[in-house]
C-alpha atoms as a PDB file:
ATOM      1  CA  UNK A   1     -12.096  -1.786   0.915  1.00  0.00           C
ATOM      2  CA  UNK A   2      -9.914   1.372   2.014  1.00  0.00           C
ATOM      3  CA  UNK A   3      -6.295   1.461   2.391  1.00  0.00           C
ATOM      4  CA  UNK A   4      -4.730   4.490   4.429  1.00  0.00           C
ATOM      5  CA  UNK A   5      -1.170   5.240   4.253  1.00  0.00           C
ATOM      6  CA  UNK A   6       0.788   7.191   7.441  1.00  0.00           C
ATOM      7  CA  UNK A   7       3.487   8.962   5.777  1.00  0.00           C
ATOM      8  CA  UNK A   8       4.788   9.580   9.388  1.00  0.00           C
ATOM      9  CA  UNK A   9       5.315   5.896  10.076  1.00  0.00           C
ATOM     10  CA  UNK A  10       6.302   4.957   6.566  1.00  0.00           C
ATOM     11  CA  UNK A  11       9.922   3.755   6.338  1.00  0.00           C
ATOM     12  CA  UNK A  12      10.068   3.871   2.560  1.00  0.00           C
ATOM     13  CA  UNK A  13      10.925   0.068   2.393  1.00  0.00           C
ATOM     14  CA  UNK A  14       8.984  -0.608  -0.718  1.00  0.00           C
ATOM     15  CA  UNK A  15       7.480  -3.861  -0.620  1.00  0.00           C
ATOM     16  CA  UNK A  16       4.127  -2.596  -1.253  1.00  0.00           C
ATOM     17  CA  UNK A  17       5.248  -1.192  -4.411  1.00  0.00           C
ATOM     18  CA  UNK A  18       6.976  -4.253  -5.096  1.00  0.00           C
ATOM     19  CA  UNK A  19       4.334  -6.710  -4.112  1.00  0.00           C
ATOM     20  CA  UNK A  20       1.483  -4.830  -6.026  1.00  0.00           C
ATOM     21  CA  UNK A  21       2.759  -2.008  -8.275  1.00  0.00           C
ATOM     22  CA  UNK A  22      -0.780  -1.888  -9.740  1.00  0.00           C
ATOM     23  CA  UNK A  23      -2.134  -0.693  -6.364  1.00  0.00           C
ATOM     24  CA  UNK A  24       0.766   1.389  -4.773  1.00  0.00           C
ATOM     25  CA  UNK A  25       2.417   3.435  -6.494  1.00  0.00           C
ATOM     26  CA  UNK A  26       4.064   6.889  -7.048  1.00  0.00           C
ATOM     27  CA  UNK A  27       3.029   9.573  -9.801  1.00  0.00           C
ATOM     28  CA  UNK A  28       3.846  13.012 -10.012  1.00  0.00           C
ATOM     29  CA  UNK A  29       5.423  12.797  -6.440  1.00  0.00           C
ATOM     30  CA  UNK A  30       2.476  11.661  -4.748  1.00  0.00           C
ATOM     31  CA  UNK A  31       1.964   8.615  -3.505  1.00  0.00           C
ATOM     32  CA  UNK A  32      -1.414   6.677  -4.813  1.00  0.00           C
ATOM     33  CA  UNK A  33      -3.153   3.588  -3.955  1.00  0.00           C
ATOM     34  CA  UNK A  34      -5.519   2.364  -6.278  1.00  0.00           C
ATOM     35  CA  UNK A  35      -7.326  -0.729  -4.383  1.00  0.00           C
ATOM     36  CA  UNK A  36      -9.032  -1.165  -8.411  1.00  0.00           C
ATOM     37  CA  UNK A  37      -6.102  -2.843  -8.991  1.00  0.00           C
ATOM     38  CA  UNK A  38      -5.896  -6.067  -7.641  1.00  0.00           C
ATOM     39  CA  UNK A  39      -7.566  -8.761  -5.574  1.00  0.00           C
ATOM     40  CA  UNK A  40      -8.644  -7.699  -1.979  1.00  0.00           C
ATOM     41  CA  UNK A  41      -6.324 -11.053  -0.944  1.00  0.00           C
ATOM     42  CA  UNK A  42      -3.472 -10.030  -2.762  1.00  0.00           C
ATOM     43  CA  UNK A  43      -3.703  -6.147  -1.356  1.00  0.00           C
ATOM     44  CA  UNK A  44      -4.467  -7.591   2.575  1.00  0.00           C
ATOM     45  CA  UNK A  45      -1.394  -9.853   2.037  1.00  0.00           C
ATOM     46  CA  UNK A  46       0.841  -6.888   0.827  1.00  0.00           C
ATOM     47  CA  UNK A  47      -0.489  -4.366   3.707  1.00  0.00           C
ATOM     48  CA  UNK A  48       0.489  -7.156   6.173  1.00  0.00           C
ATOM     49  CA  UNK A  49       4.074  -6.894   5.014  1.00  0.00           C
ATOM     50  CA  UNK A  50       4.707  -3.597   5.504  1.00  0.00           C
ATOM     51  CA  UNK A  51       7.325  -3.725   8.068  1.00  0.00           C
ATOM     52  CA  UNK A  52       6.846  -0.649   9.757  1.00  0.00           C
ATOM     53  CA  UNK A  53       2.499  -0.441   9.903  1.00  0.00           C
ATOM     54  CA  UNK A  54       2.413   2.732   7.748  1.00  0.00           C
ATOM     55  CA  UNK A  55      -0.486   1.087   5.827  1.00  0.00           C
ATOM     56  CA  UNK A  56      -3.751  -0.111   7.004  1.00  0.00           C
ATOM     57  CA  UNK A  57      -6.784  -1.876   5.628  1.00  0.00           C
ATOM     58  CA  UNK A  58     -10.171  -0.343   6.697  1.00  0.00           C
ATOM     59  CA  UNK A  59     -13.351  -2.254   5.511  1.00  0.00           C
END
């Protein structure tokens, strides 16, 4: 599973980085998601919650 982030749509809300810190997450002023991190349920379920579409799940 691949998860692609739009930087242009992103509204910096922050509930993937609250829903799965593991997997999204910010170091050295990039933004990094490690999809190693976590169930493929839990990851879908945080990528649906991203209120403005900026992330994606590709498969």
């Amino acid at each position: 599973m691949k998860v692609t982030w739009d930087e242009n749509v992103c509204i910096h809300a922050g509930k993937c980085v609250q829903g799965a810190p593991n997997v999204f997450k910010i170091e050295d002023g990039q933004f990094v998601i490690d999809t190693s991190a976590d169930s493929e349920d839990n990851i879908k379920s945080v990528v649906a919650q991203c209120p403005s579409g900026a992330l994606k799940v590709e498969e």
